[in-house]
Protein backbone atom coordinates (compact mmCIF):
# COMPACT_ATOMS: atom_id res chain seq x y z
CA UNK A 1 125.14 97.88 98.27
CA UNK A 2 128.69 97.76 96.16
CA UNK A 3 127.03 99.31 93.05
CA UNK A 4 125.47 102.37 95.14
CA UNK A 5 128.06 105.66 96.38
CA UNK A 6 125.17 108.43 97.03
CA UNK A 7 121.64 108.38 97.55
CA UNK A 8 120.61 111.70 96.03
CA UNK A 9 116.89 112.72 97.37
CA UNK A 10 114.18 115.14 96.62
CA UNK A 11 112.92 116.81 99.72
CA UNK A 12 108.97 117.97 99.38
CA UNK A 13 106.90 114.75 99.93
CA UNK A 14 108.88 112.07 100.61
CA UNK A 15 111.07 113.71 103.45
CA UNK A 16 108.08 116.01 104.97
CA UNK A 17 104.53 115.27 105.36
CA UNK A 18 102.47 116.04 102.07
CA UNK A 19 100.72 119.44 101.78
CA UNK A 20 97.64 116.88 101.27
CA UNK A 21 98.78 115.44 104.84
CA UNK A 22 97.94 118.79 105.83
CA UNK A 23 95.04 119.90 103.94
CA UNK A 24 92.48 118.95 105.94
CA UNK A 25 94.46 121.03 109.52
CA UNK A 26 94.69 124.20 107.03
CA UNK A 27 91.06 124.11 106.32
CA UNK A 28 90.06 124.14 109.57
CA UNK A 29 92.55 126.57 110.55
CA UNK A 30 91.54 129.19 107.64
CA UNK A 31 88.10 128.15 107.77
CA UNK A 32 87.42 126.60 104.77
CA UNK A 33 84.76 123.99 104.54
CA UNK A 34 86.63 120.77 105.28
CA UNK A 35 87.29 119.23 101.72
CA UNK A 36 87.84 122.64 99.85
CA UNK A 37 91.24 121.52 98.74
CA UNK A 38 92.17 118.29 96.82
CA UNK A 39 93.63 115.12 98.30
CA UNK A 40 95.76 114.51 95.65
CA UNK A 41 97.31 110.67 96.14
CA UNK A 42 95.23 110.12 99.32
CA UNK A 43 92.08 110.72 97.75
CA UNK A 44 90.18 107.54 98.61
CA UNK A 45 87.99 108.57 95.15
CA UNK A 46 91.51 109.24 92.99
CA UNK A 47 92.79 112.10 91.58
CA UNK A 48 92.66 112.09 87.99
CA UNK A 49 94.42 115.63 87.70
CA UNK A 50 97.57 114.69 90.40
CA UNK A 51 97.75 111.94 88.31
CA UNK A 52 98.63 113.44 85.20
CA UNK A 53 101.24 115.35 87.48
CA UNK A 54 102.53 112.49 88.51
CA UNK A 55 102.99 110.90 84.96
CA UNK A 56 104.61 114.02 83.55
CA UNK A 57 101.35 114.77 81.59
CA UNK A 58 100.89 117.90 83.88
CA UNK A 59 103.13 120.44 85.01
CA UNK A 60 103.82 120.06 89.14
CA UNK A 61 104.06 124.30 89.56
CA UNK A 62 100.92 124.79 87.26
CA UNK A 63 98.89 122.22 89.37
CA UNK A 64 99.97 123.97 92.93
CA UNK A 65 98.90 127.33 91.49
CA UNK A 66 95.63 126.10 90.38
CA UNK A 67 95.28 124.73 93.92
CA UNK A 68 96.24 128.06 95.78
CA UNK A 69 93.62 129.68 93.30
CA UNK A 70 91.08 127.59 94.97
CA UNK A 71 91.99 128.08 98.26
CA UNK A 72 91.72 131.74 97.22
CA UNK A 73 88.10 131.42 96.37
CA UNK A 74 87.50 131.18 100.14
CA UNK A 75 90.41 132.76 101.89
CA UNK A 76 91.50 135.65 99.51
CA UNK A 77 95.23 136.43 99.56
CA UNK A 78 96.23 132.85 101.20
CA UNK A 79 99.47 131.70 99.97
CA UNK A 80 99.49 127.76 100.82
CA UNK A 81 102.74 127.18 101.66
CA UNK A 82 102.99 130.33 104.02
CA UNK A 83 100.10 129.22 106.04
CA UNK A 84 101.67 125.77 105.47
CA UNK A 85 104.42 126.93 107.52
CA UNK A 86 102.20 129.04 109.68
CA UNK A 87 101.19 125.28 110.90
CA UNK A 88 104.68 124.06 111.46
CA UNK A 89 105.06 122.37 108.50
CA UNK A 90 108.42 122.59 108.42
CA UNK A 91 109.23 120.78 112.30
CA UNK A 92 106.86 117.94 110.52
CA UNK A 93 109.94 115.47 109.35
CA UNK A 94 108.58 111.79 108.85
CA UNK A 95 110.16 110.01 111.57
CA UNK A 96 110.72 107.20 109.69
CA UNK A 97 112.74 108.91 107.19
CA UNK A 98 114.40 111.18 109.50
CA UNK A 99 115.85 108.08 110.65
CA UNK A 100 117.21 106.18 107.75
CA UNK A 101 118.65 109.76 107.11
CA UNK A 102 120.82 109.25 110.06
CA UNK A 103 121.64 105.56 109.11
CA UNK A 104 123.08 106.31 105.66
CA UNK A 105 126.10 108.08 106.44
CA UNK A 106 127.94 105.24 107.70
CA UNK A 107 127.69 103.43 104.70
CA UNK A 108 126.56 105.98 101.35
CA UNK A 109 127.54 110.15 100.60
CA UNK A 110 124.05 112.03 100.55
CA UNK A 111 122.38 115.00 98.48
CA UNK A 112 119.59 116.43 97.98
CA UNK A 113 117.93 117.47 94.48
CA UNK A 114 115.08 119.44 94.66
CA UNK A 115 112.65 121.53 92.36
CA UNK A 116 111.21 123.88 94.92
CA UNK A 117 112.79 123.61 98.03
CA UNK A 118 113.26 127.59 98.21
CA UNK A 119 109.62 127.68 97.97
CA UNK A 120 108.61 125.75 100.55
CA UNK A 121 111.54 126.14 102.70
CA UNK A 122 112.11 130.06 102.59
CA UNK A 123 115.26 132.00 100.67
CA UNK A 124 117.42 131.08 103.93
CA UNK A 125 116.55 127.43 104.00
CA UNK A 126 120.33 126.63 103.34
CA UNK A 127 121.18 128.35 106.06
CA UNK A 128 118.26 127.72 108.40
CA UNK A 129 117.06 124.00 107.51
CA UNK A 130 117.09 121.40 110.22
CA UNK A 131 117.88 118.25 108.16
CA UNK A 132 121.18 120.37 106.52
CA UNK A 133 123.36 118.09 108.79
CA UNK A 134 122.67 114.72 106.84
CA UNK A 135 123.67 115.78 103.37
CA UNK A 136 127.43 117.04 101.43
CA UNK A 137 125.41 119.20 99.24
CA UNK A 138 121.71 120.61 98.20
CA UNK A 139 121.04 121.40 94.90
CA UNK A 140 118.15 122.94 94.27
CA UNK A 141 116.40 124.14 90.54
CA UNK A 142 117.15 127.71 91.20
CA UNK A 143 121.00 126.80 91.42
CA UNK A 144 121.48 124.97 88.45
CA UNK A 145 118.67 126.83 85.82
CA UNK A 146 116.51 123.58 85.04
CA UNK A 147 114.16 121.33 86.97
CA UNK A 148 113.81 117.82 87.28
CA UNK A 149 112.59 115.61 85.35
CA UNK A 150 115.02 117.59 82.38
CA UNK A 151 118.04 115.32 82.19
CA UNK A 152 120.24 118.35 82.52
CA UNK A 153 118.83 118.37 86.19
CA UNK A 154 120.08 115.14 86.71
CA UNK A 155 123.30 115.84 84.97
CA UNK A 156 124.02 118.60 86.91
CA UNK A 157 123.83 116.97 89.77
CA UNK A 158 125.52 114.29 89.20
CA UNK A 159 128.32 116.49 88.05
CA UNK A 160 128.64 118.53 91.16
CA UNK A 161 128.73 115.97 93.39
CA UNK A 162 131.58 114.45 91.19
CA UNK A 163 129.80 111.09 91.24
CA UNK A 164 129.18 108.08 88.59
CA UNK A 165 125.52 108.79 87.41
CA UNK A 166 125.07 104.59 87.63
CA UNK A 167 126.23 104.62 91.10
CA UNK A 168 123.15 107.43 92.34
CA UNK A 169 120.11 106.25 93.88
CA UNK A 170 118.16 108.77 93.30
CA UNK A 171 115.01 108.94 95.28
CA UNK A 172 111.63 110.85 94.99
CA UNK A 173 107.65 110.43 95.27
CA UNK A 174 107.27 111.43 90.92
CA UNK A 175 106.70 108.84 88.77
CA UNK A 176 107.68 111.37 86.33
CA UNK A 177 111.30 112.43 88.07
CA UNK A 178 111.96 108.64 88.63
CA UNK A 179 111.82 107.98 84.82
CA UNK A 180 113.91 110.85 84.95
CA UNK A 181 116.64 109.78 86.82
CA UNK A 182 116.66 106.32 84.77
CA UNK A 183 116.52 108.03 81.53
CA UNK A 184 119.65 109.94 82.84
CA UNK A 185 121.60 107.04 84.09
CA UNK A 186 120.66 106.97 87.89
CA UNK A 187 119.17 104.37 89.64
CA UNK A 188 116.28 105.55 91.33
CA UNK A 189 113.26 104.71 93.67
CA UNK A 190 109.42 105.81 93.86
CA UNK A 191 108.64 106.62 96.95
CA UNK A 192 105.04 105.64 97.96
CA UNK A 193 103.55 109.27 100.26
CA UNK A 194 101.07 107.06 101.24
CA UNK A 195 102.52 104.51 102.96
CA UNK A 196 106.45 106.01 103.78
CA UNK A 197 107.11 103.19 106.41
CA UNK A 198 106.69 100.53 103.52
CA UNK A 199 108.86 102.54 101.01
CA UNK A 200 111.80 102.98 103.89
CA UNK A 201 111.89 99.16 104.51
CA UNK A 202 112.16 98.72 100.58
CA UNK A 203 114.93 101.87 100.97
CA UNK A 204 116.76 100.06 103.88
CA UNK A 205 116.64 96.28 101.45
CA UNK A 206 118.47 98.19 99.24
CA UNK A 207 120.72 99.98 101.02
CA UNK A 208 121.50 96.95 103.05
CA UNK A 209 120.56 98.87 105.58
CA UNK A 210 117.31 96.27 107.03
């Protein structure tokens, strides 16, 4: 598209599988009774409380630690995203996405914004992270003192990538960091976790990539 030069992405959900993907494989594999852990968007019941995370009426950290404190009930000590790497978590790309990652090049500059990817990733994910290849830069809340969805998160990014904010497409699975981005001057795109394939045809219609 003419009016698009980067597509700036968040990395936790919408590039990897879900830690709710995975819940039900690190139950069994700590031996917690299968449905310990919350489903979060792919709860067939809802999730009232992911809900308010995803509106911004909840914050994201405070509803991971109150998660880990459950898993804790049962498995003392466990650290989610440890065991969540334990499991392979991180060699767990969506194809799909992976894909359209290697498509975009040609055409768009790429980034990545992320809240917690030092987290999730490990302190030497710059260094060690197999998807570093597709983008110019990663920018992660650590770097720049101020997490998405602050407009200064946005800003920053923007800045350091010495783009237009109105020609960033700025994609993540947050309701909350979307209106973000849109608030800041981005263009931006919800991407659906549970169904990815849909939201990457919708991503490729946009990019002209189809």
């Amino acid at each position: 598209m003419s009016d698009i030069d980067v597509v700036l992405w968040d990395i936790g959900q919408v590039l990897y599988q879900s830690p709710f993907e995975r819940f039900s494989e690190l139950e069994a594999h700590t031996g917690m009774p299968e449905g310990t852990l919350p489903r979060g968007p792919f709860s067939p019941q809802g999730d009232p409380t992911y809900d308010e995370v995803d509106s911004g009426a909840r914050d994201e950290p405070d509803y991971w630690r109150d998660i880990e404190a459950l898993a804790q009930e049962t498995v003392p000590g466990l650290h989610i995203y440890d065991a969540l790497r334990e499991l392979g978590w991180e060699g767990r790309g969506r194809p799909v996405v992976v894909t359209l990652l290697a498509d975009i090049p040609s055409r768009y500059r790429q980034a990545v914004l992320t809240n917690d990817a030092t987290k999730f990733l490990g302190a030497d994910w710059r260094t060690t992270w197999e998807y570093a290849g597709f983008f110019e830069r990663s920018i992660d809340s650590l770097d720049i003192g101020v997490r998405k969805p602050d407009k200064a998160a946005f800003t920053a990014a923007v800045d350091l990538l010495g783009a237009d904010a109105s020609r960033v497409l700025f994609v993540d699975d947050l309701t909350v960091n979307v209106n973000g981005a849109r608030d800041s001057g981005l263009q931006a795109f919800r991407f659906d976790t549970t169904d990815p394939a849909a939201s990457v045809v919708e991503l490729r219609g946009l990019l002209g990539l189809a």
